[in-house]
Protein backbone atom coordinates (compact mmCIF):
# COMPACT_ATOMS: atom_id res chain seq x y z
CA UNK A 1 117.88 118.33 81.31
CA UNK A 2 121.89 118.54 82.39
CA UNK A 3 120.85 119.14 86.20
CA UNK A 4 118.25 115.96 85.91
CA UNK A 5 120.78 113.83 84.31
CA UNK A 6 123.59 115.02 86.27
CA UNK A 7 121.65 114.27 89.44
CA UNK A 8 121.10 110.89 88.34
CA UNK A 9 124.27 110.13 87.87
CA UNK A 10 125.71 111.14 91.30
CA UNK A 11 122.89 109.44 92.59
CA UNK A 12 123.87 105.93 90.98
CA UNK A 13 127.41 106.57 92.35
CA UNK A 14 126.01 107.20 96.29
CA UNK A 15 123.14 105.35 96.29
CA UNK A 16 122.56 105.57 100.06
CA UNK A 17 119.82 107.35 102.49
CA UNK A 18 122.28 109.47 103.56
CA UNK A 19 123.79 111.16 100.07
CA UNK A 20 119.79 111.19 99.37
CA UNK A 21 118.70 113.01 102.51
CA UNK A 22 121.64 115.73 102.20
CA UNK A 23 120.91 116.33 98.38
CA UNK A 24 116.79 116.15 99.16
CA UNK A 25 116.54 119.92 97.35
CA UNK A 26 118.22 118.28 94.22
CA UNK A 27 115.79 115.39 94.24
CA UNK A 28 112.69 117.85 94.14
CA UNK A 29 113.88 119.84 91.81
CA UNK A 30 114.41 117.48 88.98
CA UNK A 31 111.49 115.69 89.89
CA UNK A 32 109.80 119.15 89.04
CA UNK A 33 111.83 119.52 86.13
CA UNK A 34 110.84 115.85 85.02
CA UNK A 35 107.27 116.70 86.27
CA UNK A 36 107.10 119.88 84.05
CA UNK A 37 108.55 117.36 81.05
CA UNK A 38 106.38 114.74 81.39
CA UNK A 39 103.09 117.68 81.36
CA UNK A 40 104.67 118.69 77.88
CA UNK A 41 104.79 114.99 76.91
CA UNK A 42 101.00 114.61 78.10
CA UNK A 43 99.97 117.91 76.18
CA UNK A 44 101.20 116.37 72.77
CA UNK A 45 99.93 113.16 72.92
CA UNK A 46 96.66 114.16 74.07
CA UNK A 47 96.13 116.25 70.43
CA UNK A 48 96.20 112.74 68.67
CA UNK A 49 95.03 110.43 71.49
CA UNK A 50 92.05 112.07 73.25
CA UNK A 51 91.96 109.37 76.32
CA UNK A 52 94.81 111.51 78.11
CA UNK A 53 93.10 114.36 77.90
CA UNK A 54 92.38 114.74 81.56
CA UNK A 55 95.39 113.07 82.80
CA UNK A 56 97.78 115.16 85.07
CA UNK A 57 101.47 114.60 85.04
CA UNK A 58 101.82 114.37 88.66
CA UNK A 59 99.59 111.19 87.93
CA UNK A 60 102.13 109.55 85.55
CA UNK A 61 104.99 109.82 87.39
CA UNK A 62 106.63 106.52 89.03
CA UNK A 63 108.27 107.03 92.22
CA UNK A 64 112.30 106.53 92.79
CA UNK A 65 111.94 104.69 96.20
CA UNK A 66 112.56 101.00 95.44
CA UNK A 67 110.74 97.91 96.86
CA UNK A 68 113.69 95.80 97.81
CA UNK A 69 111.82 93.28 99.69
CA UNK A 70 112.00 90.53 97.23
CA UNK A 71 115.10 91.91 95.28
CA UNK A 72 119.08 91.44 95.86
CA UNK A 73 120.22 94.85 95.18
CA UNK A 74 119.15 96.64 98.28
CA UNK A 75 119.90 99.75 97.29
CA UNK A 76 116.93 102.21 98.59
CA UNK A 77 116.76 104.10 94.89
CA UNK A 78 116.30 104.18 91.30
CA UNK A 79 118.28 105.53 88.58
CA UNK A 80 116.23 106.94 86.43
CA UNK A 81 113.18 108.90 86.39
CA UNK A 82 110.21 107.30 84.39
CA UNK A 83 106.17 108.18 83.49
CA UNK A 84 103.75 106.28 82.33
CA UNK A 85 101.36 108.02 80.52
CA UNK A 86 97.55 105.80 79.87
CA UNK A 87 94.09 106.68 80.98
CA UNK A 88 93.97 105.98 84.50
CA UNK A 89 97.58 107.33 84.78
CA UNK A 90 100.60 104.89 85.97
CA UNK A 91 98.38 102.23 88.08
CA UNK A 92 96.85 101.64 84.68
CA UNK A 93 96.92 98.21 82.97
CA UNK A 94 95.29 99.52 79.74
CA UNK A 95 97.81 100.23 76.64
CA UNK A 96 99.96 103.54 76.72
CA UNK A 97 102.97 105.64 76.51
CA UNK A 98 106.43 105.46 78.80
CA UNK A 99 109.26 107.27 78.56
CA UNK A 100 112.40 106.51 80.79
CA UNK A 101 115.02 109.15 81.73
CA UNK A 102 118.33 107.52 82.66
CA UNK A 103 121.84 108.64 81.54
CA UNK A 104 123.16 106.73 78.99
CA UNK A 105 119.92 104.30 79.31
CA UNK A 106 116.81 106.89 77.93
CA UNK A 107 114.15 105.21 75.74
CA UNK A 108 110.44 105.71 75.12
CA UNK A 109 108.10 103.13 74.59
CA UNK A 110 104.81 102.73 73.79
CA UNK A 111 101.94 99.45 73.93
CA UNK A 112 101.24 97.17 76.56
CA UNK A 113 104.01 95.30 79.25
CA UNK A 114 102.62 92.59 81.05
CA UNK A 115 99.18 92.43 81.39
CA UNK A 116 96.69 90.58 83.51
CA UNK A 117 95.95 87.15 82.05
CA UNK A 118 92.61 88.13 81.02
CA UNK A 119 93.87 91.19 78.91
CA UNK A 120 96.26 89.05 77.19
CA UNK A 121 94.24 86.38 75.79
CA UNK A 122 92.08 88.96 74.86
CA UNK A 123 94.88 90.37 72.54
CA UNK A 124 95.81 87.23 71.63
CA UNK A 125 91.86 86.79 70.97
CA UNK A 126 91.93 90.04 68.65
CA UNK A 127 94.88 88.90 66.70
CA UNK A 128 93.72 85.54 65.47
CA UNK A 129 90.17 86.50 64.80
CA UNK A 130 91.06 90.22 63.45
CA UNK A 131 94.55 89.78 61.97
CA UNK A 132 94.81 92.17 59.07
CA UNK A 133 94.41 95.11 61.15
CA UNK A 134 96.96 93.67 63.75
CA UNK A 135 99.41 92.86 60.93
CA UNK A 136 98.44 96.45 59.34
CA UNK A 137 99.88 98.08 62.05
CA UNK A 138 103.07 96.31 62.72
CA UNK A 139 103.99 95.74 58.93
CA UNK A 140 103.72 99.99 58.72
CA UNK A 141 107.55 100.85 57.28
CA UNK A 142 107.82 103.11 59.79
CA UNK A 143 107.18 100.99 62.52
CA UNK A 144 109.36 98.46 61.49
CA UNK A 145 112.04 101.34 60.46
CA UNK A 146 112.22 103.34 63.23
CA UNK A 147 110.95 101.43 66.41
CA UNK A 148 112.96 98.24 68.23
CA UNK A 149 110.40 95.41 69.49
CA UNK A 150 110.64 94.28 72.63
CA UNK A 151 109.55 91.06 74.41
CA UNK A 152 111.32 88.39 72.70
CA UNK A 153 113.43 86.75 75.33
CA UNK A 154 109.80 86.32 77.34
CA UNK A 155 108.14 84.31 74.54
CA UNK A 156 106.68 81.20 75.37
CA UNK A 157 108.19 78.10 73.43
CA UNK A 158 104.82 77.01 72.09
CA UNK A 159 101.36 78.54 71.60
CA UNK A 160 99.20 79.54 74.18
CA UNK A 161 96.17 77.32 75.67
CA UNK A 162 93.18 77.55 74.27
CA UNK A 163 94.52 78.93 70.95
CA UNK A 164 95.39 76.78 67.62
CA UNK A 165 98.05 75.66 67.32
CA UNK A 166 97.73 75.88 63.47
CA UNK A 167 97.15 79.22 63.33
CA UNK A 168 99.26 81.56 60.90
CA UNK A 169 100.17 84.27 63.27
CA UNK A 170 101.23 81.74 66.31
CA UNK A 171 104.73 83.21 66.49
CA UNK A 172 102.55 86.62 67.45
CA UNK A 173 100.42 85.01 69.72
CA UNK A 174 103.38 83.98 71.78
CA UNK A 175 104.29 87.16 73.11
CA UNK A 176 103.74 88.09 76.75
CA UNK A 177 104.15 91.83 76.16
CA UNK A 178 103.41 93.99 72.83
CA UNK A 179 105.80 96.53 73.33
CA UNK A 180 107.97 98.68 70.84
CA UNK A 181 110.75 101.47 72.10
CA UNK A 182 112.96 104.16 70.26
CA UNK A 183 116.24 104.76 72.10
CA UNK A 184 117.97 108.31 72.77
CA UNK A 185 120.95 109.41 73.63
CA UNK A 186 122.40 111.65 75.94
CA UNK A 187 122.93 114.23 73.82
CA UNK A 188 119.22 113.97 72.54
CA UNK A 189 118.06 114.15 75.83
CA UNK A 190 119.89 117.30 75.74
CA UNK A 191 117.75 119.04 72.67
CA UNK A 192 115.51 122.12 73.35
CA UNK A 193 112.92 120.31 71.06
CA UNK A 194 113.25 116.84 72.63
CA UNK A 195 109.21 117.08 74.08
CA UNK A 196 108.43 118.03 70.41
CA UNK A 197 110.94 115.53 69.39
CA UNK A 198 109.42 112.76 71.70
CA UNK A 199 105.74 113.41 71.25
CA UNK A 200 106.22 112.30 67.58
CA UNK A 201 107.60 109.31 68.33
CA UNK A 202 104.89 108.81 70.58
CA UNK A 203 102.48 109.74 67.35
CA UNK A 204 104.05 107.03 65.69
CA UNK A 205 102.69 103.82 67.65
CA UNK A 206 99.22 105.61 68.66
CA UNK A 207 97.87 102.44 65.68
CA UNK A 208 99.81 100.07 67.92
CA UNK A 209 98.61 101.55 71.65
CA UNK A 210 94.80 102.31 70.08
CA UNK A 211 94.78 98.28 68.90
CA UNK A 212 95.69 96.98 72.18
CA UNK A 213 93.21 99.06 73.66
CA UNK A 214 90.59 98.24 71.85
CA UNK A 215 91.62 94.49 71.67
CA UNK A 216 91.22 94.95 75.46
CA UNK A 217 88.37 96.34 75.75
CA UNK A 218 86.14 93.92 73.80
CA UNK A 219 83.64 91.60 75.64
CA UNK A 220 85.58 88.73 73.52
CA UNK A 221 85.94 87.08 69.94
CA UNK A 222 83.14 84.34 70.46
């Protein structure tokens, strides 16, 4: 993992076509490395979640050329290396597992980010008519011990349409995303074990990731 982080690093310093092009060789091979990674990661999770069973890493893998039509910072690369790892593989919208490789930035993180309208108010659906087993799985001590929630600063200010406004888990229902993440450090990132290390992380929100799956895969709460 030094060679993958080091790369990153010179490549936040000269992020230009040029400095890319020369170091091309370095590129591949830590996208190998991260490639070989990531088929660790997928090997794990698929002994406890059996819809990424047939999922290949290559599949998972986000690319590092940026779209900077619509953005300020025109600078042609990303960072980090990241994989997103659901049934369907990263062009999924169904809940699943991420993990982010950036120096001094790394984090895994596992649920759903963003959704299409129609998934989301059927979580939101799921929550108010099936709330025990929502609250089951976020009120787990470990969960609430040893993962960070994200989403917060993209809550709307009051409940969603079409929901009451009454009802006792509307401070839930307000979230866009249902997301929660583990940080790591650099010198983690650095362990033999970290796959080992990462997959049980991962084992820890399956409750969360299986919920919002099957939340999203119901006809809806009528």
């Amino acid at each position: 993992m030094e060679t993958l982080l080091t790369f990153l690093r010179e490549l936040a310093q000269n992020n230009n076509r040029d400095w890319f092009n020369t170091h091309k060789p370095r590129y591949q091979e830590s996208l190998e490395f991260f490639r070989q990674f990531a088929g660790k990661l997928l090997t794990g999770i698929s002994t406890f979640d059996p819809a990424l069973g047939n999922l290949e890493a290559r599949d998972t893998i986000f690319r590092i050329y940026k779209d900077v039509r619509f953005s300020k910072d025109k600078s042609p690369y990303k960072t980090h290396f990241g994989c997103w790892m659901t049934k369907g593989g990263r062009k999924s919208t169904d809940a699943g597992y991420y993990f982010h490789l950036e120096p001094e930035k790394s984090f895994l993180a596992a649920g759903v980010w963003m959704p299409p309208r129609e998934q989301l108010t059927l979580i939101r659906q799921e929550i108010v008519f099936n709330p025990d087993a929502y609250l089951e799985v976020i009120n787990h001590p470990m969960i609430k011990e040893k993962y960070e929630r994200s989403g917060r600063e993209d809550m709307l200010k009051k409940g969603p349409a079409g929901f009451p406004n009454e009802s006792p888990l509307l401070e839930e229902i307000k979230y866009k995303h249902y997301i929660y993440s583990r940080q790591y450090s650099d010198a983690e990132i650095l362990y033999s074990n970290l796959p080992d290390i990462a997959v049980e992380d991962f084992k820890g929100l399956y409750p969360l990731v299986n919920y919002l799956n099957h939340a999203m895969s119901f006809a809806g709460n009528e």
